[in-house]
Protein backbone atom coordinates (compact mmCIF):
# COMPACT_ATOMS: atom_id res chain seq x y z
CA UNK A 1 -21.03 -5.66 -6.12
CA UNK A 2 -17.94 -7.51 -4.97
CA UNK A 3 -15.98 -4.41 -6.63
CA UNK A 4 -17.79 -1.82 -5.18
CA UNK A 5 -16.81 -3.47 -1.48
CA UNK A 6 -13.34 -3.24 -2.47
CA UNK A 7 -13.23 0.41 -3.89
CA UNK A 8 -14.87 1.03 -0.54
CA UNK A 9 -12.23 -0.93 1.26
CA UNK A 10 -9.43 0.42 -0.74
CA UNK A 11 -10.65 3.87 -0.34
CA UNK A 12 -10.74 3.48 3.08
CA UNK A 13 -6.57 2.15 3.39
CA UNK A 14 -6.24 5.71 1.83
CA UNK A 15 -7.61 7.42 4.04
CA UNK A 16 -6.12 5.41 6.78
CA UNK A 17 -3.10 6.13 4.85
CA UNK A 18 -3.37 10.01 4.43
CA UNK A 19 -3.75 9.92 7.89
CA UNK A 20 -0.71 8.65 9.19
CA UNK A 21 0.64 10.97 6.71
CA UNK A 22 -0.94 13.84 8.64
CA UNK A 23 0.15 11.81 11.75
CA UNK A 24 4.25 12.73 10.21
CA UNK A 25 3.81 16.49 9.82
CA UNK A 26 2.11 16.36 14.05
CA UNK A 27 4.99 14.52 15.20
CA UNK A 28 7.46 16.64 13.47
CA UNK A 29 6.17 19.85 14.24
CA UNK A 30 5.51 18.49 18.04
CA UNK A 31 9.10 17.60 17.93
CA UNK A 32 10.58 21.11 16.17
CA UNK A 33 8.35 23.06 19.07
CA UNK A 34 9.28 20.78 21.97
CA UNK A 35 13.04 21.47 20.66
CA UNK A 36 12.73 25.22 20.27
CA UNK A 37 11.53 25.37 24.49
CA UNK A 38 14.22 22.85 25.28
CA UNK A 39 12.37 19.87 25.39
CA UNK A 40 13.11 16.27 24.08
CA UNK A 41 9.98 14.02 23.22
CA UNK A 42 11.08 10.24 23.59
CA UNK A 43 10.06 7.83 20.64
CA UNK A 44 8.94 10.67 18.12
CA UNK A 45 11.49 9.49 15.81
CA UNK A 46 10.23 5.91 16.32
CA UNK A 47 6.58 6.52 15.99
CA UNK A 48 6.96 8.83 12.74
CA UNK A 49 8.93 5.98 10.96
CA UNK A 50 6.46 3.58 11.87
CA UNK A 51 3.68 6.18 10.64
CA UNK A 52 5.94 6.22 7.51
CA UNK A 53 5.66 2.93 6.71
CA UNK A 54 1.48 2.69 7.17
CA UNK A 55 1.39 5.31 5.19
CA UNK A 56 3.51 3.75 2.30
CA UNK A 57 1.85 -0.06 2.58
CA UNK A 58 -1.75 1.41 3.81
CA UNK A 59 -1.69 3.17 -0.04
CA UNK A 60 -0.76 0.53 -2.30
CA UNK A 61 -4.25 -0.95 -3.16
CA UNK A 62 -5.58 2.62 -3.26
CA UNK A 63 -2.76 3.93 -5.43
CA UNK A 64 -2.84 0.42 -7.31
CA UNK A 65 -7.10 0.86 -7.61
CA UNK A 66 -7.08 4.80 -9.05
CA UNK A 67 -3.96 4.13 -11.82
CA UNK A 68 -1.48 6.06 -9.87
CA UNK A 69 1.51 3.61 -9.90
CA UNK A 70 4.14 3.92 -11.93
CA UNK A 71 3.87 1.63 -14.99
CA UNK A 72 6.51 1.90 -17.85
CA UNK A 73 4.64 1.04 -21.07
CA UNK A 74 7.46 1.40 -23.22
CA UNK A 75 7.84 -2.14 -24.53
CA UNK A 76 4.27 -3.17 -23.92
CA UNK A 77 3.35 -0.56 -26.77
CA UNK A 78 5.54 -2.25 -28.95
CA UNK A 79 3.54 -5.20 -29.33
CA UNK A 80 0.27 -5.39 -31.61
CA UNK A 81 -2.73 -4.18 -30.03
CA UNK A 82 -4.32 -8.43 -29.42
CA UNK A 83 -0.69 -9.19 -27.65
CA UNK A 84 -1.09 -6.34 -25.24
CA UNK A 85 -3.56 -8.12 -23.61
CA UNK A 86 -1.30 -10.79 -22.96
CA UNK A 87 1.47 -8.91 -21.64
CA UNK A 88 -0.65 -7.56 -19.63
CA UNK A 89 -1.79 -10.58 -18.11
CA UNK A 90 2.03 -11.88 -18.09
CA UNK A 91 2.66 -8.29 -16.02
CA UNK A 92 0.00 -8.53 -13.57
CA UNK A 93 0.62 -12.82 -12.72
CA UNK A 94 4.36 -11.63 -12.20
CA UNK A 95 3.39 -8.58 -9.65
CA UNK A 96 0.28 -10.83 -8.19
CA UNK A 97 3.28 -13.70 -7.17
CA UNK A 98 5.99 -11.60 -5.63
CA UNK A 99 3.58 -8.98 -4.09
CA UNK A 100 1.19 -12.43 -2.56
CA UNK A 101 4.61 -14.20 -1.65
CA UNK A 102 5.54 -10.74 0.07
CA UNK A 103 1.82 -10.53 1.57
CA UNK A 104 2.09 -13.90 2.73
CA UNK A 105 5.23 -13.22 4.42
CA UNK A 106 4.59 -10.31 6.21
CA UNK A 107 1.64 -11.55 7.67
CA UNK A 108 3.76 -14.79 8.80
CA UNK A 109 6.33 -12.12 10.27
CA UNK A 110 3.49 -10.53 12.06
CA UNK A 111 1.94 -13.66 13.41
CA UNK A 112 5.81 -14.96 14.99
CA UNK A 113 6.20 -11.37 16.17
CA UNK A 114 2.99 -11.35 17.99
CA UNK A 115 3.81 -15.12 19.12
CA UNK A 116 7.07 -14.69 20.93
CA UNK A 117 5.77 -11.14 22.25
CA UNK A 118 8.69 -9.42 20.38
CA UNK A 119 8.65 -5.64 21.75
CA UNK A 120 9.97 -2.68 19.35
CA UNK A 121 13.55 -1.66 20.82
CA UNK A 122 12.86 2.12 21.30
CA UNK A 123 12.61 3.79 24.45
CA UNK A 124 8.85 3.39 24.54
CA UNK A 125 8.30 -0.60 24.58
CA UNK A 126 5.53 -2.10 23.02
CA UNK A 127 4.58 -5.04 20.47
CA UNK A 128 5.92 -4.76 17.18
CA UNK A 129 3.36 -6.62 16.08
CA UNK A 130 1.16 -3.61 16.28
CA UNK A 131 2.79 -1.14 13.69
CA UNK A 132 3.60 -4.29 11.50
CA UNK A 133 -0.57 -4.64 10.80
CA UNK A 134 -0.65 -1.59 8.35
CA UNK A 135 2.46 -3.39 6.77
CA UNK A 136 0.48 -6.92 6.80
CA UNK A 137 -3.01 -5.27 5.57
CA UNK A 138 -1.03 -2.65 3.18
CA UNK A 139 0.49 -5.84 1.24
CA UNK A 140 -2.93 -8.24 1.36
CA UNK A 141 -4.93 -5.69 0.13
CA UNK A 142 -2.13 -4.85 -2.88
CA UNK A 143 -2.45 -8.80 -4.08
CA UNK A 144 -6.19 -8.63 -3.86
CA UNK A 145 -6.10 -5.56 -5.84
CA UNK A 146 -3.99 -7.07 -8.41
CA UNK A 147 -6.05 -10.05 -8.35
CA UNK A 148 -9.20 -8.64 -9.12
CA UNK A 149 -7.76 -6.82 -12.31
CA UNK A 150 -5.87 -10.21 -13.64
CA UNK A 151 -9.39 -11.32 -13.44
CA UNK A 152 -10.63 -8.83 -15.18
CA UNK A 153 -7.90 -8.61 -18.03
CA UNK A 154 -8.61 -12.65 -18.48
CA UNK A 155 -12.31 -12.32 -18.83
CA UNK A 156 -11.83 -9.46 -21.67
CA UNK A 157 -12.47 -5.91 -19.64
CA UNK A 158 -10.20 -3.26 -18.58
CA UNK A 159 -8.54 -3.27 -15.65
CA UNK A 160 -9.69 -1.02 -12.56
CA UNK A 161 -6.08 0.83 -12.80
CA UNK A 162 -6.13 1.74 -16.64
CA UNK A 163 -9.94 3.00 -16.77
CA UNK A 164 -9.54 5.17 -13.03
CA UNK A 165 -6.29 6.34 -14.89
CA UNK A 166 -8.55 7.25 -18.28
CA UNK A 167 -10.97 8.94 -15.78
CA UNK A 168 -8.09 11.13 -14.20
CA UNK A 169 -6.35 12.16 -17.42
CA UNK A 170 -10.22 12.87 -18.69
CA UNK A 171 -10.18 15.53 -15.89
CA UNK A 172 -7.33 17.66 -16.52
C-alpha cells in the first residue's frame, strides 16, 4: 500500500516534471515570435532556466522509480551472483547518503532563502524560494525513492528500479 502511494506520488513529480518541460518549448517559442515582430519579453530567459531545473529535480524519483537512470553494471557483474546483493546494498546506502545530505541541504537553503526574503536578481523580482521548491521536493522525493528500494534489497526482493526496468525491456 505504502508503495502504491509513492508510485502515485512519483508519477505525479513526472508529470509535474514533463510539464515544465512543455513550459521550455512555450517560453522559447514565445520568445523566437516576440523577437521575429521586434519585441523583447523580460525574464524569459530567467523563468525557462528555472523551468529547467524543475524539470531535472521534479524527475529524479520518477526516473529513479521506472529504471531509467543510468547505472553502470560493469563491475557489479563481476561478482558471484549472492555478492551482488551486497553491492547492491553498498550502491544504494552510498547514493541514499549523498543524495539525503543533498536533500537535506536544499531544503535548509530553501528555508534561509524564504527566511531572509531573498528575491531572484532578474528583472522580474520575486522569492527565490519559490522556484527552489521543485529543487527541494525533486531531491526528498529521490532519497525516499532510494530508501524504499535499500529496503527492499535488505529484506530479499528486487528493487522497484530493476523490475520497472525488466518490465520496459519486456516491451520492446
Amino acid at each position: 500500500m505504502f508503495s502504491r502511494a509513492l508510485n502515485r506520488m512519483f508519477t505525479l513529480v513526472g508529470i509535474m516534471a514533463g510539464g515544465f518541460l512543455v513550459i521550455i518549448a512555450i517560453l522559447v517559442v514565445a520568445q523566437i515570435v516576440a523577437r521575429l515582430l521586434g519585441l523583447q519579453l523580460p525574464g524569459v530567459n530567467q523563468f525557462a532556466g528555472y523551468s529547467l531545473a524543475a524539470t531535472s529535480f521534479l524527475g529524479l524519483a520518477y526516473s529513479f522509480r521506472q529504471g531509467a537512470h543510468i547505472r553502470v553494471t560493469l563491475i557489479t557483474d563481476l561478482f558471484p551472483k549472492s555478492a551482488q546483493r551486497w553491492v547492491l546494498v553498498f550502491a544504494l546506502a552510498i547514493a541514499l547518503s549523498v543524495v539525503g545530505y543533498l536533500a537535506y541541504n536544499t531544503l535548509s537553503m530553501i528555508y534561509w532563502s524564504w527566511e531572509f526574503n531573498e528575491k531572484s536578481p532578474g528583472i522580474i523580482s520575486y522569492p527565490l524560494w519559490v522556484p527552489q521548491v521543485a529543487m527541494g521536493v525533486g531531491m526528498a522525493l529521490f532519497a525516499i525513492a532510494i530508501f524504499e528500494d535499500l529496503v527492499l534489497v535488505l529484506i530479499g526482493r528486487k528493487p522497484n528500479f530493476e523490475i520497472n526496468q525488466e518490465v520496459i525491456e519486456g516491451m520492446s
